[in-house]
N, C-alpha and C. Protein backbone atom coordinates (compact mmCIF):
# COMPACT_ATOMS: atom_id res chain seq x y z
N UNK A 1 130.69 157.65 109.96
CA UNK A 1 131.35 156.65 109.16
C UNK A 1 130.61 156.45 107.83
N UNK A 2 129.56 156.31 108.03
CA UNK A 2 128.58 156.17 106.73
C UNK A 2 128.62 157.37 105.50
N UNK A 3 128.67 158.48 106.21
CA UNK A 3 128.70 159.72 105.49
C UNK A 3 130.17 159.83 104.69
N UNK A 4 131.27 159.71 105.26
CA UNK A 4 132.47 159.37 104.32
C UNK A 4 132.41 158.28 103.54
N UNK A 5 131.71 156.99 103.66
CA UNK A 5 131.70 156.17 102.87
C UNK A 5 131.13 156.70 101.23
N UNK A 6 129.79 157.32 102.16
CA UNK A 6 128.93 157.53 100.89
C UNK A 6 129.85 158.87 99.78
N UNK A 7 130.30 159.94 100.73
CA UNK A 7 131.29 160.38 100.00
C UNK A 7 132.20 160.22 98.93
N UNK A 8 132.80 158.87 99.25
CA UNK A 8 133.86 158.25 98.63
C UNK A 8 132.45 157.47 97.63
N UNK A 9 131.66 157.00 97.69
CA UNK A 9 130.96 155.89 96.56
C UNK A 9 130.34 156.73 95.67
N UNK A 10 129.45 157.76 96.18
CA UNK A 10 128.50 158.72 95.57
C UNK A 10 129.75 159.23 93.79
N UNK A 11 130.52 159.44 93.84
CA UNK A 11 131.53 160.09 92.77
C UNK A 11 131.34 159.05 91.39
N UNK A 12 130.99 157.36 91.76
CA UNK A 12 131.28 156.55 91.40
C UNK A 12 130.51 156.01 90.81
N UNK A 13 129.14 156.66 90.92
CA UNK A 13 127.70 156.08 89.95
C UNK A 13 127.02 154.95 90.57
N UNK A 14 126.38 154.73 89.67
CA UNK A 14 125.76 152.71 89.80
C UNK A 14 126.79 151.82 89.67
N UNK A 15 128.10 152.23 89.00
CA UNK A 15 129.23 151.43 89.25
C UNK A 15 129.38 151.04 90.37
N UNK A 16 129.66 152.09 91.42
CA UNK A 16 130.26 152.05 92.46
C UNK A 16 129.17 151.75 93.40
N UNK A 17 127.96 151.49 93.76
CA UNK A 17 127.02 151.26 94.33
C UNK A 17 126.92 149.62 94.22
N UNK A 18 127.20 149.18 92.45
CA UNK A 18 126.99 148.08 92.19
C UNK A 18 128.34 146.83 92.89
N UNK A 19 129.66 147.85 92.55
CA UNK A 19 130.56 147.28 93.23
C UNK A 19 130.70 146.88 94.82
N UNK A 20 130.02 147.76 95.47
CA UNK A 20 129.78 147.73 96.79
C UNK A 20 128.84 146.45 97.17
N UNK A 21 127.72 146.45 96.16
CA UNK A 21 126.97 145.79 96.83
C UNK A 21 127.35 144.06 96.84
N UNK A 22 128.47 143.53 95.55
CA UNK A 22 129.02 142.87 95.30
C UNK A 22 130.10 142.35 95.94
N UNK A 23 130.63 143.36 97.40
CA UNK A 23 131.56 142.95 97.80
C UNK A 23 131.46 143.32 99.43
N UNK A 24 130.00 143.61 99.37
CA UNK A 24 128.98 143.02 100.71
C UNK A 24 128.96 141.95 100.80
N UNK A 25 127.71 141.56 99.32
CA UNK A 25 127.53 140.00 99.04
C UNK A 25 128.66 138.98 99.47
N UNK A 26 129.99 139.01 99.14
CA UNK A 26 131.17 138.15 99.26
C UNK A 26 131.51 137.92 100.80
N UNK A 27 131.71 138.86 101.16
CA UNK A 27 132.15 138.92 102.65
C UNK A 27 131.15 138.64 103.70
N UNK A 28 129.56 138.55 103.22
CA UNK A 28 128.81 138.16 104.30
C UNK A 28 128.70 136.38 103.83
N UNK A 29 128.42 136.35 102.12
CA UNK A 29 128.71 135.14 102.11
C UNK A 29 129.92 133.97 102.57
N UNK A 30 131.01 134.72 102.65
CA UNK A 30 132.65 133.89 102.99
C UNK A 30 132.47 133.99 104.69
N UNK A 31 131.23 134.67 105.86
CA UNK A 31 131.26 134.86 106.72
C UNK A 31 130.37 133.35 107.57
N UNK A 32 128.77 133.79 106.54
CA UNK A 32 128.23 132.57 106.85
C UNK A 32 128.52 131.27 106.33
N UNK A 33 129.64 131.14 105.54
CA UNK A 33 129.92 129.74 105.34
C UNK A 33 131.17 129.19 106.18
N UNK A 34 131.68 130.21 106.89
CA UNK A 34 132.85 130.27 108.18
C UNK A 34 132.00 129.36 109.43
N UNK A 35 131.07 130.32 109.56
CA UNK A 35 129.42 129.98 110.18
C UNK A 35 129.43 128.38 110.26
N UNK A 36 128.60 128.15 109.42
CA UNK A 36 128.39 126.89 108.63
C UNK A 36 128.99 125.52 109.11
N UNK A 37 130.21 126.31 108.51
CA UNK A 37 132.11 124.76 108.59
C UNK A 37 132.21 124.79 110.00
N UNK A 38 131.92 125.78 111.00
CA UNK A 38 132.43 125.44 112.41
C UNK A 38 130.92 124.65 112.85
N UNK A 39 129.85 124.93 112.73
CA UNK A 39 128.99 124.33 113.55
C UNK A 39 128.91 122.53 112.75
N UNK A 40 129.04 122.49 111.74
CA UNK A 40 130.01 121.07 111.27
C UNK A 40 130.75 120.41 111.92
N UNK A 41 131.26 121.19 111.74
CA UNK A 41 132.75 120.57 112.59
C UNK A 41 132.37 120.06 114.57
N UNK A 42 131.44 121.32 115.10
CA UNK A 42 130.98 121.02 116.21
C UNK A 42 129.81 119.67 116.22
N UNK A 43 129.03 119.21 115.22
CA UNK A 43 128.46 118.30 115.20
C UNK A 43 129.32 117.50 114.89
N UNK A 44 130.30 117.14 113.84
CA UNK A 44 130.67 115.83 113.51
C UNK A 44 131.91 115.47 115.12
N UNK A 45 132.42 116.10 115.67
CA UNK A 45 132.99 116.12 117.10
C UNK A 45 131.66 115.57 118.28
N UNK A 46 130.83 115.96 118.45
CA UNK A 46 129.68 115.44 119.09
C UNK A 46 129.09 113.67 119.01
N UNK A 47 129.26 113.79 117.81
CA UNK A 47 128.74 112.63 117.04
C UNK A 47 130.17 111.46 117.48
N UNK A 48 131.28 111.87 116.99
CA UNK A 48 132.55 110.63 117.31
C UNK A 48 132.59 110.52 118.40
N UNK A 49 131.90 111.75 119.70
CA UNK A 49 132.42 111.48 121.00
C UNK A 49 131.32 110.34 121.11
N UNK A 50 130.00 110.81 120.72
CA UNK A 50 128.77 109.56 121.02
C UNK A 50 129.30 108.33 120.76
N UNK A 51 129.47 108.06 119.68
CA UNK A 51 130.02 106.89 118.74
C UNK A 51 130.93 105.98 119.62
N UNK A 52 132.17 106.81 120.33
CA UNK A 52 133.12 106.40 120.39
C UNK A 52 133.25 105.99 122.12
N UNK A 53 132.49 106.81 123.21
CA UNK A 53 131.70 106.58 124.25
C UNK A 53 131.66 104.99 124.45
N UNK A 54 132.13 104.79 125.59
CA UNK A 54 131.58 103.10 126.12
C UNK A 54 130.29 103.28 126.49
N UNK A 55 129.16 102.35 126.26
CA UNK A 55 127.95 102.08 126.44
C UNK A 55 127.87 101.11 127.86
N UNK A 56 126.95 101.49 128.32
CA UNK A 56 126.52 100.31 129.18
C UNK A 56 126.86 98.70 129.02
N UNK A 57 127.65 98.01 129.93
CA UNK A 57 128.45 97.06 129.35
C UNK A 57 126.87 96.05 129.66
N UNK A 58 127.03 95.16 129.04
CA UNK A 58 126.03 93.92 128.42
C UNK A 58 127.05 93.11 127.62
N UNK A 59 125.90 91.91 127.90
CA UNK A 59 126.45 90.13 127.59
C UNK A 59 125.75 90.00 125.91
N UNK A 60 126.53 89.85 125.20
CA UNK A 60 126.19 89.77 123.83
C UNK A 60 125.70 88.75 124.01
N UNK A 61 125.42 87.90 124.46
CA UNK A 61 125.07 86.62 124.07
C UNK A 61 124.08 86.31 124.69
N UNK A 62 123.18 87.02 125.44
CA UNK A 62 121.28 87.50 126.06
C UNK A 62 120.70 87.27 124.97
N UNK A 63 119.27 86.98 125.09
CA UNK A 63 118.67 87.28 124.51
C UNK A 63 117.57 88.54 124.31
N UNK A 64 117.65 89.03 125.35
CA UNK A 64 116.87 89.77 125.77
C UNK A 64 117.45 90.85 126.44
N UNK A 65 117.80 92.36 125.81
CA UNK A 65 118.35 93.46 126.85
C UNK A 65 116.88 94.32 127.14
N UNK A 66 117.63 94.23 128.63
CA UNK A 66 115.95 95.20 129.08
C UNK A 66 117.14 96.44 129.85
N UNK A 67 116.99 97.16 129.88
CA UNK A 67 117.61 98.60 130.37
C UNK A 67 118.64 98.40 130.08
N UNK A 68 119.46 98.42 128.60
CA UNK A 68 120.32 98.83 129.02
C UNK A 68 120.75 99.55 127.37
N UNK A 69 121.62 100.19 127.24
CA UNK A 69 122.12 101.70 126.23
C UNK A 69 122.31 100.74 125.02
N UNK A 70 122.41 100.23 124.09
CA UNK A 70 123.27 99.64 122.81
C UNK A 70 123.12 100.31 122.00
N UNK A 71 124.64 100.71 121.50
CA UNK A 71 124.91 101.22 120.17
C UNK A 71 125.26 100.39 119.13
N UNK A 72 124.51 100.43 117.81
CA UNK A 72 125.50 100.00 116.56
C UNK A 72 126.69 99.77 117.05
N UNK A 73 127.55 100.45 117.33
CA UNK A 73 129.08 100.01 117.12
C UNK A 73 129.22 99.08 118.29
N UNK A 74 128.60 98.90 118.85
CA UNK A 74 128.55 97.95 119.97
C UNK A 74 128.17 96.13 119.05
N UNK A 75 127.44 96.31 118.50
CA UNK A 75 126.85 95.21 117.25
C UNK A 75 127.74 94.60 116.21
N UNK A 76 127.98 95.60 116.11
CA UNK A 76 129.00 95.80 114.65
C UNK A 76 130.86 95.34 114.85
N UNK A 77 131.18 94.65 114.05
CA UNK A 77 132.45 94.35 114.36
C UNK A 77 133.24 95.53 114.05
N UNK A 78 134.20 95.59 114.48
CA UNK A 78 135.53 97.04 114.64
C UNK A 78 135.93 96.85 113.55
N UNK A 79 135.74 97.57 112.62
CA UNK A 79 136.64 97.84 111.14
C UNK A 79 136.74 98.94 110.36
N UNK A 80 137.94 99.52 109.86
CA UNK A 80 139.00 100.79 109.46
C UNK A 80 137.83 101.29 108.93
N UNK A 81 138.14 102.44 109.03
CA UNK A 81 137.11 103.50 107.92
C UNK A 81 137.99 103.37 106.24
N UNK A 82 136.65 103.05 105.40
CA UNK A 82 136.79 102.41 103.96
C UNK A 82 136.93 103.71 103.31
N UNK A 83 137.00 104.92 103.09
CA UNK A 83 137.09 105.90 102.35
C UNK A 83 137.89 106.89 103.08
């Protein structure tokens, strides 16, 4: 496979070496940023399930929690996402 490649590039100079290497560059770059957006996407999914998860139920009105889970959104009053 390599040997026909080089076939076909070799005719083509530093042009064609340069073009190649330019459209390596693209396709590994458009590969790892494929990369990238999914493991994103797998954290920000992780994160809403945490978020969104019932916590260990507790009496807001203790003063004192000893064992038990509290989240922010547990604290925090329920309101729309602003952006």
């Amino acid at each position: 496979m390599i040997g026909g490649y080089l076939a076909w590039l070799n005719p083509m100079g530093p042009f064609g070496w340069f073009v190649s290497g330019v459209l390596v560059f693209v396709v590994s770059s458009f590969g790892l940023a494929a990369a990238a957006r999914t493991k994103l996407w797998r954290l920000d999914a992780k994160q809403r399930e945490r978020l969104t998860s019932n916590s260990s139920p507790f009496d807001p009105m203790a003063r004192i929690y000893e064992n038990k889970r509290l989240f922010l959104t547990d604290l925090a009053p329920h309101q729309g996402r602003t952006s």
